[in-house]
Structure formats: C-alpha cells, structure tokens
Protein backbone atom coordinates (compact mmCIF):
# COMPACT_ATOMS: atom_id res chain seq x y z
CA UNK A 1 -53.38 135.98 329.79
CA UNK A 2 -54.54 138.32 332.72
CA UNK A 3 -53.54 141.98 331.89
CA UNK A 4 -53.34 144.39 334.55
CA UNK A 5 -56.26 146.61 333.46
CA UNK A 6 -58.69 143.50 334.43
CA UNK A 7 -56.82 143.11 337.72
CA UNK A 8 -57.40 147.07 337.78
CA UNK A 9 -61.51 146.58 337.15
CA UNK A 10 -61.29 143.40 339.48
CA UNK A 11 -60.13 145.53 342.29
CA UNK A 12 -62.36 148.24 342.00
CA UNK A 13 -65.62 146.33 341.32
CA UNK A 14 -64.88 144.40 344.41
CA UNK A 15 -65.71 146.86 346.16
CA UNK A 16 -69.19 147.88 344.77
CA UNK A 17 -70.37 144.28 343.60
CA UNK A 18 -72.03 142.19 346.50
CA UNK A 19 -71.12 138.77 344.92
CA UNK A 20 -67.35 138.20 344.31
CA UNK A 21 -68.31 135.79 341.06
CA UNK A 22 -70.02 138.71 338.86
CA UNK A 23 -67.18 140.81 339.76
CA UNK A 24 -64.96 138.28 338.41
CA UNK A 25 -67.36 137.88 335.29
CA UNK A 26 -67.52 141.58 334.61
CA UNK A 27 -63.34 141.69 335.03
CA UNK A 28 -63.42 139.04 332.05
CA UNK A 29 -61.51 136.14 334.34
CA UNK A 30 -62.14 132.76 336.25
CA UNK A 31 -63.35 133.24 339.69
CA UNK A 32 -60.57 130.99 340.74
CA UNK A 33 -57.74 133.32 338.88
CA UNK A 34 -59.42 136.31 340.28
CA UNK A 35 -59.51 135.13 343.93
CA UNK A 36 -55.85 134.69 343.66
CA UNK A 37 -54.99 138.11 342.34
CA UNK A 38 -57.13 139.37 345.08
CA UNK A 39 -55.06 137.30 348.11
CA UNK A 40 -51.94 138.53 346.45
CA UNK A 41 -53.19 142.42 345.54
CA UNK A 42 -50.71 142.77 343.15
CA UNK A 43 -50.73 143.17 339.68
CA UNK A 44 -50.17 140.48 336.76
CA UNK A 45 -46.54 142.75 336.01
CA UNK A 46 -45.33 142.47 339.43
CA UNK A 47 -46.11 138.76 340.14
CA UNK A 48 -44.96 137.67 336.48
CA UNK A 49 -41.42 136.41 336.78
CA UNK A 50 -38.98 138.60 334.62
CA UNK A 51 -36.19 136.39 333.09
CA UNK A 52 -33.11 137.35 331.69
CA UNK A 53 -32.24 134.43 329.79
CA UNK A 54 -32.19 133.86 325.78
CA UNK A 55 -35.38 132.00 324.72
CA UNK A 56 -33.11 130.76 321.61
CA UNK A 57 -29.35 130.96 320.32
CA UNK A 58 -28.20 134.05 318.86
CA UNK A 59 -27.42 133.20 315.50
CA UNK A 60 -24.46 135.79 315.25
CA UNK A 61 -22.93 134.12 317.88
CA UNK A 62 -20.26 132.71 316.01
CA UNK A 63 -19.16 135.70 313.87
CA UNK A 64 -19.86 138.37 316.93
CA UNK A 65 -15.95 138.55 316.93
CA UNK A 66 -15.20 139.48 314.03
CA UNK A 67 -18.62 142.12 313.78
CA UNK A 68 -17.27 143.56 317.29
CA UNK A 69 -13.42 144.15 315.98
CA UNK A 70 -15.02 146.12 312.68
CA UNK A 71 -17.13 148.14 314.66
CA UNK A 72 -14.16 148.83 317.28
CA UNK A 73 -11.97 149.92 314.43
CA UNK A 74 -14.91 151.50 312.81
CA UNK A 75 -17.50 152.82 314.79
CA UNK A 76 -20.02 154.34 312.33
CA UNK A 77 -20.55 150.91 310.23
CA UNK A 78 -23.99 150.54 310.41
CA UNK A 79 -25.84 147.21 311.13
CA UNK A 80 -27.07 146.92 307.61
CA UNK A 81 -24.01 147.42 306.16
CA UNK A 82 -21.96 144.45 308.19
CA UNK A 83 -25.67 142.15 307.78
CA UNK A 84 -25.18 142.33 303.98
CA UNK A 85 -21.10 141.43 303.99
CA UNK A 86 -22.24 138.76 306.18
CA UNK A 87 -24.64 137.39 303.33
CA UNK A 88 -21.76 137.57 300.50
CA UNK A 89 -18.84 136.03 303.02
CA UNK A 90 -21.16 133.38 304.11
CA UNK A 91 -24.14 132.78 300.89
CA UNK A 92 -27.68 131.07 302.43
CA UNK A 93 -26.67 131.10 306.62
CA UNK A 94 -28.10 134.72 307.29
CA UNK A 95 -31.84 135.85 306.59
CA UNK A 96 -33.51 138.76 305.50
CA UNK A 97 -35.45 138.61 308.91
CA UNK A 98 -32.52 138.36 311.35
CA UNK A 99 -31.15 142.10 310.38
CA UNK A 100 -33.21 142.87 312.99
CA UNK A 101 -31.51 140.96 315.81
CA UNK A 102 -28.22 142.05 314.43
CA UNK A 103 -29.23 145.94 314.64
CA UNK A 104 -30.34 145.57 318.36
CA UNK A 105 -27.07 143.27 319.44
CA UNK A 106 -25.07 146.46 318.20
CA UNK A 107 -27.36 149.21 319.44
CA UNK A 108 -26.76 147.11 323.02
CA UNK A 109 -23.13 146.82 322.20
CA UNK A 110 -22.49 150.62 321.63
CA UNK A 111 -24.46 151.61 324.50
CA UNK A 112 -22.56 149.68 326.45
CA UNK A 113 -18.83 148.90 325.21
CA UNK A 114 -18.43 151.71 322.44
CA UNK A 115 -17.07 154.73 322.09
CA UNK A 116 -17.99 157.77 324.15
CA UNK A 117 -21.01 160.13 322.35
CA UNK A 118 -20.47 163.59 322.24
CA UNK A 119 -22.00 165.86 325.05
CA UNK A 120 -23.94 169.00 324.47
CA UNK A 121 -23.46 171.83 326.88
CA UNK A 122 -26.96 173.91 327.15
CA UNK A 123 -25.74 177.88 327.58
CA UNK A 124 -27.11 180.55 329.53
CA UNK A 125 -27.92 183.71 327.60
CA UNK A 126 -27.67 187.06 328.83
CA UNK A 127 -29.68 189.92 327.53
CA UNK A 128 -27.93 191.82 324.60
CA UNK A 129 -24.53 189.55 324.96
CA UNK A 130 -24.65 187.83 321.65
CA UNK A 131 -26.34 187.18 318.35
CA UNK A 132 -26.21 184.91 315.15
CA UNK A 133 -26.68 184.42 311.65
CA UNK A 134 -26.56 182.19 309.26
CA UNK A 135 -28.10 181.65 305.17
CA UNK A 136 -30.94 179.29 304.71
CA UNK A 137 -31.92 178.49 301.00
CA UNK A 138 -36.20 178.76 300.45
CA UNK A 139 -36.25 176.97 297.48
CA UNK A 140 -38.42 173.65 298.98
CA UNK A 141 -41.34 176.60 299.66
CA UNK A 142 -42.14 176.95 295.82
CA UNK A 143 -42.30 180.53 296.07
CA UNK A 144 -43.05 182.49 292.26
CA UNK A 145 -43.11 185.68 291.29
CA UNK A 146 -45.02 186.68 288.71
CA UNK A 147 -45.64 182.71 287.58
CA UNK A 148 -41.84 181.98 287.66
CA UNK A 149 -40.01 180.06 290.43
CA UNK A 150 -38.16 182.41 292.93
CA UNK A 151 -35.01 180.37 293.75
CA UNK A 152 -33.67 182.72 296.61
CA UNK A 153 -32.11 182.74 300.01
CA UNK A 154 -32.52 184.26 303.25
CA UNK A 155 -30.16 186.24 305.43
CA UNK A 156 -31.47 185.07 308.92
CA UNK A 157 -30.72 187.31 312.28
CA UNK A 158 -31.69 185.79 315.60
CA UNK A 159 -30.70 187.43 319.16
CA UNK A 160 -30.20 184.34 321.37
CA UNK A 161 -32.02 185.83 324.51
CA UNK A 162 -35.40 186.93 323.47
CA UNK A 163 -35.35 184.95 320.06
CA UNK A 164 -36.15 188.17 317.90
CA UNK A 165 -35.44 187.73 314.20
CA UNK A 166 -34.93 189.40 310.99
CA UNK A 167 -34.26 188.40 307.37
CA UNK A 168 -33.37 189.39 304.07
CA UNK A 169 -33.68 188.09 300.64
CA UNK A 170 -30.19 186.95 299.40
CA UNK A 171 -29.10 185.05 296.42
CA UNK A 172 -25.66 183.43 297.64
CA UNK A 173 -23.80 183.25 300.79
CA UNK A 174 -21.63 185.95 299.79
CA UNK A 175 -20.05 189.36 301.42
CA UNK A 176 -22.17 191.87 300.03
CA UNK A 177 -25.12 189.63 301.24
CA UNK A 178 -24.22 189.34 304.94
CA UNK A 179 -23.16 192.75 304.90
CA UNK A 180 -26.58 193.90 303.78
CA UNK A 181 -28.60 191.18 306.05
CA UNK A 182 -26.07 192.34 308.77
CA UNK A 183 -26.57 196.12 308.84
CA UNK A 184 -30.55 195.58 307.43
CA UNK A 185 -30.91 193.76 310.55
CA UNK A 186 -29.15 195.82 312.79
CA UNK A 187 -30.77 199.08 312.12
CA UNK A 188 -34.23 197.21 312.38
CA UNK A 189 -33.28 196.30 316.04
CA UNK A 190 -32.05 199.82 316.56
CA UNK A 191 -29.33 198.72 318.63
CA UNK A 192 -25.72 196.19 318.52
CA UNK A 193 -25.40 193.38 320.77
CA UNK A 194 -21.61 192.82 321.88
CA UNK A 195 -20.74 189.24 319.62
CA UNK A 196 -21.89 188.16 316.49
CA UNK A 197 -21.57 184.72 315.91
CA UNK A 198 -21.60 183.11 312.24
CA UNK A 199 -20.90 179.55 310.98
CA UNK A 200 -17.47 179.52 309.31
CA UNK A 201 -18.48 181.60 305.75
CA UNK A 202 -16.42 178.68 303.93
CA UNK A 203 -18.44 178.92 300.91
CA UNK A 204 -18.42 183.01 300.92
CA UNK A 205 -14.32 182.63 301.57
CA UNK A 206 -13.48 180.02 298.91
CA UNK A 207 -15.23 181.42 296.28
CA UNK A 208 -13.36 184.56 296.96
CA UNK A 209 -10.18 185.33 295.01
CA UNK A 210 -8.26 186.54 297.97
CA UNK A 211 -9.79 185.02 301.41
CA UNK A 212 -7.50 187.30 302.76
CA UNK A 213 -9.55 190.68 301.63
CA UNK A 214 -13.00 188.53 302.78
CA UNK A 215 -11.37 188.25 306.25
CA UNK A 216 -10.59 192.29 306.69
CA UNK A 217 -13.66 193.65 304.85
CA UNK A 218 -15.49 191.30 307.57
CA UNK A 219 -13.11 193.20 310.20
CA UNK A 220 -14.20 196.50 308.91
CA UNK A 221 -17.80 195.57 308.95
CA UNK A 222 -18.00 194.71 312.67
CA UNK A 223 -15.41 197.14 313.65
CA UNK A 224 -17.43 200.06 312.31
CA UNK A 225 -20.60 198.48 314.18
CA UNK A 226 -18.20 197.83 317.00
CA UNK A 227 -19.09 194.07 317.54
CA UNK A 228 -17.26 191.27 318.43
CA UNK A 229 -17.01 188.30 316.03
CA UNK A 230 -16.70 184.90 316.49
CA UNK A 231 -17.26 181.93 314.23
CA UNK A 232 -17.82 178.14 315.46
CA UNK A 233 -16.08 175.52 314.88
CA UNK A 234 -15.52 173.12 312.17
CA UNK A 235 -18.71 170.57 311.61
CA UNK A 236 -19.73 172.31 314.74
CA UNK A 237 -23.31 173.65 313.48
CA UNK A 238 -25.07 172.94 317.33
CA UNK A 239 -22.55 176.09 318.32
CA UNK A 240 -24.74 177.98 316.10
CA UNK A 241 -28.16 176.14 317.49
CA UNK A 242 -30.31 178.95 318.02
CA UNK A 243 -30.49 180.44 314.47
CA UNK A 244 -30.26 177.11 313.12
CA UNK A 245 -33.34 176.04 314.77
CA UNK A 246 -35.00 179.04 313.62
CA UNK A 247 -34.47 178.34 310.42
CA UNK A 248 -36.24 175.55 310.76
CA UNK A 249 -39.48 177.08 312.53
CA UNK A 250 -39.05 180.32 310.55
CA UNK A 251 -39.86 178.28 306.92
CA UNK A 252 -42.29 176.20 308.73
CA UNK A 253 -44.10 179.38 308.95
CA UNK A 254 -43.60 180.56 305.94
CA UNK A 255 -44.68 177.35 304.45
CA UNK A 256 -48.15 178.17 307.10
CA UNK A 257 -48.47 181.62 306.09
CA UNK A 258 -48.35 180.33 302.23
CA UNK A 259 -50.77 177.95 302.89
CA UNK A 260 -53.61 180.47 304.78
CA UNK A 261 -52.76 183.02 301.85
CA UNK A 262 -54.08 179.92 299.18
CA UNK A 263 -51.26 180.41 296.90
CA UNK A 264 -47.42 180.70 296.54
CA UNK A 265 -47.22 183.21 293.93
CA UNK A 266 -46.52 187.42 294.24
CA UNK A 267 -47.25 190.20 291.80
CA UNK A 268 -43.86 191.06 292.22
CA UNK A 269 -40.28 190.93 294.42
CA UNK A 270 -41.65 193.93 296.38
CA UNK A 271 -45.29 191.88 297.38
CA UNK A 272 -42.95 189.17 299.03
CA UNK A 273 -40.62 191.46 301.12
CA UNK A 274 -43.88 192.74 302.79
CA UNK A 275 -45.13 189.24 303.16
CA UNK A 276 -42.00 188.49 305.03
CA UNK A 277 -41.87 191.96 306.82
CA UNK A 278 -45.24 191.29 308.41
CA UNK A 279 -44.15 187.40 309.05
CA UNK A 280 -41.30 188.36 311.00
CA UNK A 281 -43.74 191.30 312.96
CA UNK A 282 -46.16 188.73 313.74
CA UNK A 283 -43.22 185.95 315.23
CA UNK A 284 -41.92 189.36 317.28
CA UNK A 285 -44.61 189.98 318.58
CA UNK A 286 -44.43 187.50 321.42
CA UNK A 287 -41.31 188.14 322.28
CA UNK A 288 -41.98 191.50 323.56
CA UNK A 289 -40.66 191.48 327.25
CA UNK A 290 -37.68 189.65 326.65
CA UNK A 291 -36.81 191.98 323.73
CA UNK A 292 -37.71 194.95 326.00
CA UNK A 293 -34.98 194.01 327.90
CA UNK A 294 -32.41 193.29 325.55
CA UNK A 295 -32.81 196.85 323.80
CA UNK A 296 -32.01 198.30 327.25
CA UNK A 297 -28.54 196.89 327.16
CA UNK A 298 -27.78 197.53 323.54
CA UNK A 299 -24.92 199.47 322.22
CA UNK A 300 -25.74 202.69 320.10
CA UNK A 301 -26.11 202.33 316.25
CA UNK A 302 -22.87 203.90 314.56
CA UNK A 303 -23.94 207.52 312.46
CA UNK A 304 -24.16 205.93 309.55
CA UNK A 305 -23.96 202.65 307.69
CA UNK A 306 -21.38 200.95 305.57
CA UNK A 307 -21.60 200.38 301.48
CA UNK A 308 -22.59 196.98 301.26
CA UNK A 309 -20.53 196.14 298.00
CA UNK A 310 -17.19 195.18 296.36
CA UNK A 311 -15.13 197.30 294.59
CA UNK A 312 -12.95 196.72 291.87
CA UNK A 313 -10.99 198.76 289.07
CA UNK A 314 -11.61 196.96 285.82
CA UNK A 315 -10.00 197.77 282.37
CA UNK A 316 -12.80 197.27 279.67
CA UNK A 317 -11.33 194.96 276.95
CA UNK A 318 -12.11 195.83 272.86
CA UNK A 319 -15.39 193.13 272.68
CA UNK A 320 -16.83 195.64 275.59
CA UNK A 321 -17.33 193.20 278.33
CA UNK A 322 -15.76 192.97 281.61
CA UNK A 323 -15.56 190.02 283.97
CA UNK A 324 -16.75 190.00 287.62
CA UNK A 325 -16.32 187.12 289.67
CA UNK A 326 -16.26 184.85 286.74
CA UNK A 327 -19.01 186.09 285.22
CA UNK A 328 -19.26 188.58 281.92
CA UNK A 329 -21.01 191.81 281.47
CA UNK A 330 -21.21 194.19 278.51
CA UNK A 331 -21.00 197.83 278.83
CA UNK A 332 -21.20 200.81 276.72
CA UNK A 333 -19.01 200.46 274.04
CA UNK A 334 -17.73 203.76 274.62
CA UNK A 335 -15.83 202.22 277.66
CA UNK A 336 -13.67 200.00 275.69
CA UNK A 337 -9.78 200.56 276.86
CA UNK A 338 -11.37 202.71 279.98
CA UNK A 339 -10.73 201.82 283.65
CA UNK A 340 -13.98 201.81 285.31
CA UNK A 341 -14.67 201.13 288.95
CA UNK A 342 -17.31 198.31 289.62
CA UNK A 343 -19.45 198.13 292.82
CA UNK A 344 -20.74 194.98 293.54
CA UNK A 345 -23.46 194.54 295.50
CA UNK A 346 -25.57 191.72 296.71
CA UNK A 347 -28.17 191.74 293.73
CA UNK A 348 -26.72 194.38 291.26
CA UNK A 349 -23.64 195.74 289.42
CA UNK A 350 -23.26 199.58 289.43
CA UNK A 351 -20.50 201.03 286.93
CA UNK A 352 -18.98 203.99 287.54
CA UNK A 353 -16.97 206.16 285.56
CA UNK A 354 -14.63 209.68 286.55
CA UNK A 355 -16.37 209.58 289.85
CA UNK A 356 -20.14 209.35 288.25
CA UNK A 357 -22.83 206.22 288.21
CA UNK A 358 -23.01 205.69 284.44
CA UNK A 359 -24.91 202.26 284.65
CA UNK A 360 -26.68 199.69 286.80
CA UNK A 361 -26.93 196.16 285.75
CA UNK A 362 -28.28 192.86 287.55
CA UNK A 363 -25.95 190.64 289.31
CA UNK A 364 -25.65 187.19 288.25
CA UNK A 365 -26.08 184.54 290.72
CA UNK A 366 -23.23 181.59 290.13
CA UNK A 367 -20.52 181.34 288.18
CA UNK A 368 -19.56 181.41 284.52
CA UNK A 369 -22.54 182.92 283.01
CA UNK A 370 -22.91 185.96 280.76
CA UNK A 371 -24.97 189.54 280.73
CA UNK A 372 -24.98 190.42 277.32
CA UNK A 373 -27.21 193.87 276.13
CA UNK A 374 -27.37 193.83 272.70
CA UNK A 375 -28.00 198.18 272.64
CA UNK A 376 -23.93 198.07 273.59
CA UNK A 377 -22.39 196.42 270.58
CA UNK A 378 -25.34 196.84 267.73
CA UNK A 379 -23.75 200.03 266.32
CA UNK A 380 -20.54 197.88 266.05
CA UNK A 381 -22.62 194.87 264.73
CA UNK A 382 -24.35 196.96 262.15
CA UNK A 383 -20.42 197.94 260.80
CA UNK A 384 -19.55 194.47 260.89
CA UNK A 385 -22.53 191.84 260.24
CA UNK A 386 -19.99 189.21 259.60
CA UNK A 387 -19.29 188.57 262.95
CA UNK A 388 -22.84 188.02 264.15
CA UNK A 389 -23.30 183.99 263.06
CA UNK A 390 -20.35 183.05 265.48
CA UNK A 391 -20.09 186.14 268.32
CA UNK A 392 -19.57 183.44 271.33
CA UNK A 393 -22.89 185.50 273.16
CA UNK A 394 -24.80 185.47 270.14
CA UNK A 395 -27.92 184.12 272.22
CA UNK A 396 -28.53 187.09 273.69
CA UNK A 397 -28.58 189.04 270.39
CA UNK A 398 -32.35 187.88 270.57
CA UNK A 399 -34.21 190.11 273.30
CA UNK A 400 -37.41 187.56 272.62
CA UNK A 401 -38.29 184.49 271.11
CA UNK A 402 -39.87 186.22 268.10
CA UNK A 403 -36.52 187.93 267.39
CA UNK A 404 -35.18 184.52 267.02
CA UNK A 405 -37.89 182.75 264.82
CA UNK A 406 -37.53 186.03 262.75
CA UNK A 407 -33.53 185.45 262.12
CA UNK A 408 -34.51 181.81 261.16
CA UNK A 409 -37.49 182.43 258.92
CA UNK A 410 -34.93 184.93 256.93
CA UNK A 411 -32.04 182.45 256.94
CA UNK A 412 -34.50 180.21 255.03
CA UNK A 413 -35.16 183.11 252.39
CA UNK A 414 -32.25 184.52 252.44
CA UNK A 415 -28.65 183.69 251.68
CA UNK A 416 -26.84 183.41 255.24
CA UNK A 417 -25.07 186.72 254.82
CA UNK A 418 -28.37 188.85 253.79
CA UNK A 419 -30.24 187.32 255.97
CA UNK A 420 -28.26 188.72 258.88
CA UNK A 421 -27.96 192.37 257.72
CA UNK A 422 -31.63 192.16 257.31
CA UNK A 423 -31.81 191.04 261.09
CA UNK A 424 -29.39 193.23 262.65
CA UNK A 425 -31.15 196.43 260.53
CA UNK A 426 -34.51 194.79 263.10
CA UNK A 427 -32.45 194.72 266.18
CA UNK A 428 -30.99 198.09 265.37
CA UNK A 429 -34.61 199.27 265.09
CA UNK A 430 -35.35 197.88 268.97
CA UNK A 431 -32.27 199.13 270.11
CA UNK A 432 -33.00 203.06 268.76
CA UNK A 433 -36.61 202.77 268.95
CA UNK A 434 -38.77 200.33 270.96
CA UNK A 435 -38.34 196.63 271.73
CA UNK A 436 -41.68 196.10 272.19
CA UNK A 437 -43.04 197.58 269.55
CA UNK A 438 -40.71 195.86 267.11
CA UNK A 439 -41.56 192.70 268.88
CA UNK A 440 -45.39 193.22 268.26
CA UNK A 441 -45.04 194.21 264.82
CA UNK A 442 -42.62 190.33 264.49
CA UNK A 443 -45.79 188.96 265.94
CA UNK A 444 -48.23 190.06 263.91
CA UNK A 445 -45.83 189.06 261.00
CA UNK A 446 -44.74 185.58 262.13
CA UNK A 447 -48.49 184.94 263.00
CA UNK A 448 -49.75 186.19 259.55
CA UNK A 449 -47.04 184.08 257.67
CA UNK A 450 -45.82 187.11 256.24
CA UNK A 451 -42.52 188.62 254.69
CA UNK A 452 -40.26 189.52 257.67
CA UNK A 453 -38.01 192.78 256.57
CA UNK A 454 -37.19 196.24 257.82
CA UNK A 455 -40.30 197.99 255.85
CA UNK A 456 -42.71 195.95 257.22
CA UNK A 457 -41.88 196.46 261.02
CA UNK A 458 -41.87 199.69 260.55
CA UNK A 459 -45.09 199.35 259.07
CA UNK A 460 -46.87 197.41 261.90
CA UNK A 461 -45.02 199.76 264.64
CA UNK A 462 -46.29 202.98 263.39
CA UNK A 463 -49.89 200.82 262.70
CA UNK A 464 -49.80 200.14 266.31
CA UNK A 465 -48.36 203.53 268.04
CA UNK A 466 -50.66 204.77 269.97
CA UNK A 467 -52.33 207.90 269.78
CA UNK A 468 -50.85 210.84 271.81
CA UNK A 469 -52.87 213.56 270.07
CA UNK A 470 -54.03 215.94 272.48
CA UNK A 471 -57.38 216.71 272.91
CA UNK A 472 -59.00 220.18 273.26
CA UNK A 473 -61.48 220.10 276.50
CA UNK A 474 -63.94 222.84 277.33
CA UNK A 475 -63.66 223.44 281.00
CA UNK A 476 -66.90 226.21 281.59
CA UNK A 477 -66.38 229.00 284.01
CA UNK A 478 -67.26 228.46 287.77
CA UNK A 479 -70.56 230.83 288.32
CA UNK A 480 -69.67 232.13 292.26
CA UNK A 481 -73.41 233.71 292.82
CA UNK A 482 -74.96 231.06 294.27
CA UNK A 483 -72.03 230.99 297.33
CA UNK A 484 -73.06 234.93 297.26
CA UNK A 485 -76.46 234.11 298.10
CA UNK A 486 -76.18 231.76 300.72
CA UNK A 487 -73.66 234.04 302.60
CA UNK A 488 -76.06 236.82 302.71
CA UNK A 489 -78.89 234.58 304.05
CA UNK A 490 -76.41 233.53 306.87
CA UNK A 491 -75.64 237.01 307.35
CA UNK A 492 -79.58 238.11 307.58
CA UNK A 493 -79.88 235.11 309.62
C-alpha cells in the first residue's frame, strides 16, 4: 500500500529527476501507480474511499439493550464490569478479546446519548483578591530525620494571582495547625489578601468535640486578620484548584531537590525547615512581578498575632494523668485534684498552673495513645511497688530497652515481688540522677553477664562520670615594651 510520504518524495523528486521512472524507483512504487498519483496530485488519504460501514457484526448486538438500560440507570458502570456479568449470564458466547469492542461501543454511546459531563468554569484572578490553603501529607517523599522516618504534613499557602507559596510542617489537619500555617504564612507575605478559601476542614471539625467552638475560633482567626472566608463545596476539590495543583508541583520539587541533595535524611527537624525555607525562596523567585503587584493591594498585618492553641481547664485525676483529645498525659504528681489550664498547640502541650507555665510536653499525633514520664509517679511507685506488674502504662516505665532486659534478667533471679523493688530502686536512680548514665552502667552490666542491682549501677556510673576537676593554668604576664619601642621609632620617624 502507497503511503502518503512516498507520494510526498514522488512529488518532489519529480521535479529534480530528469527521467520520471527513477523518480518512481527512488519513491519505492510502480511507474504505472506513480503516474497515476501524479495525474490526480492528490494524496493516497484523500483519494482512498472512507467507509462507514461495519466490516463484521457486532457481537453485542443482541444484548446492547439490556447493556444500554444499565448504563442509563447507572451511568458510572464501567465496561469491564457489565463484560464480566455478561460472561456469568451467558458462560462460553463472550471472549476475553472482545472487552475491547464493548469498551469503545460505550465510550461512543456516552459521548453521544449519555448523560451531560460536568463543565469547568476557568476564573479570572485579581491581584490580592483571594488566597487558599489546604494540608498535603509528605509521607510518599521518605523524608528521615536523624535515620527515622518523618511521617509529617504540610500546611500549604498559595495566592491565586502570582502563585506565591508558603508552608509549614504540620502533623494533622487540625485548628492549631491551620492557625499556625495561617498566620506563619501571612506574616511571611507581610500583607492579607481579602478571602481565604479552604476545602471544607471535615476532618479538623469531626474530630472536634464541639464543631460548634471549631466554627467560631475559625471566626476569630480571620476576623482578627480581617479576611473573608469561604469554603468550597462538597466533593468540589477543582474550587480549590490552584493550591491543589501546587501541591502536586510543590512535592515534585521536593522529591527534585531530595534527589540533587543525594539523600533524604536531616541532622535534625530544624535542617529540614531550612531545606523547605530555601525551596519555597527558590519557587518565589519567579514570581516576582506578579507578586510585586499583589503586595501593593494588600491589607495591613493586624499589631500582633493570635495564640495558635486550644485551651482547656482540666481537673488532674489521683493516677496523675489528664486526657486531651483522647489521648493521656502524666503530670507532676503534685497536680493531682488541681485544675490546670492546658494549651494545645499544633506540636506541643504547655501546662499551666495559677497563671504560670509549669511544663511543656509533646503533642501526640492521633488518637488513643498515651505520654507517660515515669519522673511523675516513681516517688509514688517506690511507696507502692505492688502496683508496678499491672499499672495499665507500665511500658513506659522503661525509658530504654536496657531498662527492660534489666527488669527481666531480675524477674529470672528474683522472686516477682523483689525483683521489682530492685527495679524501681534503678528507675528511681534515673529519675534523681541521670538516665543515661544509669543506662550505660545497665550496658556494661547486661553486656558483661553480670549481677544487675542498685550497688552495681552506682558503681559503673560513678566509674564512668566524667572528670570536672578543674585545672590550674599559668597564663604569663603580657611584656608591653616591645609596643613601646616601635611607637618611639614611628615617632622619630
């Protein structure tokens, strides 16, 4: 069969080749064909007949009906679906190899009888009118710190006109994180744009107690910034487009950036944040003249910001633990039967007491988990060792993994009851003294398969303090002269 790009070469070596048979040749054709796509001068496409009629019977001909009435009632069966009830209803008629034929009768069908697609509206933006936000999880990236996987979030800003972006790290979609990212972002930009626009915070509201108190600390958030909110609709995610597509090209270059670095892993939380400071800088920086003139049409920043936390008044019950959104804490058991107020912020729990901060401890991301510090009930546990084998948070009586293969290796010595007095009296030492210490002095005494007791960690630990003696240095007296000297041969000079 002729194609048209030898038709193409016969036409233009026609004109440089003196005899019409080698230009034939050299087009790959019979002189004959070639003379008679040079009387008609068209192509082997436009001469070839085009026929719309079936070269063989459609074999769903029969059972069309029926496929056409499921997928009126039912528009989102899928070809594949209806192919495979075929099979069972009607064993041996239908073939692997005609799914095909069945997937491009509906694809026709729906283009042409079924139901109407949605339409998407593209939007003008205006400079400084509105921007959005929204939570995208990084966990895909295989970002570590310190050897261990960083499962995190990121609180991602986006102004719709010039594209400028922030972010910050965030563990859940909750409050205190988009009222951090919020205000983090805001004071970065230096300005407020009139509307904020989020998706609609379902899983921040639902996992709320009261939705109610979500929806007005929101209201004081943007009313203090003196923004307008808005939300989209439900399974509406295009209305938030532009910071959804972001997120997208934002972890591609993360997952870039990674990859030019030559590995995934940071020193620490701090090493990242600058990783993703200078990210964001360097996807900025293009955006300069549009951003110019969004900042000229900002509002001003209010005089100060907002606290980015919860507050609650909790009663501390007698096992000195309190419970924050369904997760437990222990405190100083001095607290027990006190009301102290908890602020909860997006990574950490500050507890204050009579108006003062008397302790900070880590947030814990989900639900019904535990934060147990063993230094807040020992002195209680010392009193009362017969509670230790079945304290519900016992687990986190052991700070290490050596504090737990000591409390074994004594249970194996030791009668159950002695054994644990002789634990808690190591755990007390930790807790007064120094974990890591005692935990040096367990290793030296689980890896020397020796006797594990009180005596001999306090025989390793003082083996392996270090020495803060203070040594006498001679410092000798600065002789001036010479600087004498040289001044008076400037001076004679």
């Amino acid at each position: 069969m002729v194609t048209n790009q030898q038709v193409r070469r016969l036409f233009k070596l026609i004109q440089t080749e003196k005899n019409f048979g080698i230009a034939a040749m050299r087009a790959g054709m019979d002189e004959k064909t070639a003379r008679k796509y040079r009387k008609h001068g068209k192509l082997p496409s436009d001469v070839r007949q085009k026929h719309g009629w079936q070269t063989r019977k459609d074999p769903f001909e029969d059972v069309w009906g029926v496929i056409k009435s499921m997928l009126e009632i039912n528009p989102g069966l899928e070809a594949k679906t209806l192919f495979e009830d075929l099979q069972r209803k009607t064993p041996g008629e239908f073939g692997d190899g005609q799914l095909r034929t069945l997937q491009r009768r509906i694809k026709h069908w729906k283009a042409v009888e079924g139901p109407f697609k949605e339409v998407f509206f593209p939007q003008i933006h205006r400079p400084g009118e509105l921007c959005q936000s929204d939570f995208t999880h990084m966990d895909k990236l295989g970002i570590m710190i310190s050897g261990l996987s960083f499962d995190h979030m990121i609180y991602h800003f986006v102004l719709t006109y010039s594209n400028w972006e922030a972010g910050t790290i965030c563990f859940s979609e909750s409050f205190e994180s988009l009222s951090q990212g919020l205000q983090n972002a805001l004071w970065e930009l230096g300005g407020v744009p009139e509307s904020h626009r989020t998706d609609r915070l379902t899983t921040a509201v639902h996992k709320a107690d009261h939705p109610e108190d979500f929806t007005r600390r929101y209201q004081d958030l943007v009313d203090h910034y003196r923004i307008s909110p808005c939300k989209t609709n439900p399974n509406s995610p295009n209305e938030n487009g532009d910071v959804e597509q972001r997120n997208y090209r934002f972890k591609k270059a993360v997952d870039q950036a990674l990859l030019l670095r030559g590995t995934r892993n940071f020193d620490d939380r701090v090493e990242y944040e600058q990783f993703l400071h200078k990210l964001f800088a360097q996807l900025n920086a293009g955006r300069n003249k549009r951003f110019m003139e969004e900042q000229a049409v900002l509002h001003r920043l209010p005089e100060r910001r907002i606290d980015s936390c919860k507050k609650q008044n909790i009663k501390v019950g007698p096992s000195s633990t309190i419970r924050v959104n369904h997760n437990v804490y222990s405190v100083e058991s001095r607290l027990i039967n006190e009301e102290i107020q908890v602020r909860l912020y997006m990574d950490r729990l500050e507890i204050w007491y009579a108006q003062k901060k008397v302790d900070v401890l880590p947030r814990l991301r989900g639900e019904g988990k535990y934060k147990i510090n063993y230094r807040h009930i020992i002195d209680s546990l010392i009193r009362k060792p017969g509670a230790f084998e079945n304290y519900r948070y016992r687990d986190a009586m052991f700070p290490t993994s050596r504090f737990r293969i000591a409390y074994d290796s004594l249970k194996k010595r030791y009668v159950l009851k002695s054994a644990v007095r002789r634990y808690l009296s190591i755990l007390n030492m930790a807790a007064k003294e120094s974990e890591t210490a005692v935990d040096n002095a367990l290793k030296i005494l689980i890896d020397g398969n020796m006797d594990i007791c009180k005596e001999q960690v306090q025989i390793f630990m003082k083996y392996n303090e270090p020495d803060h003696t203070i040594a006498n240095i001679h410092i000798p007296e600065v002789d001036l002269t010479c600087y004498d000297q040289l001044l008076q041969e400037v001076m004679s000079c």
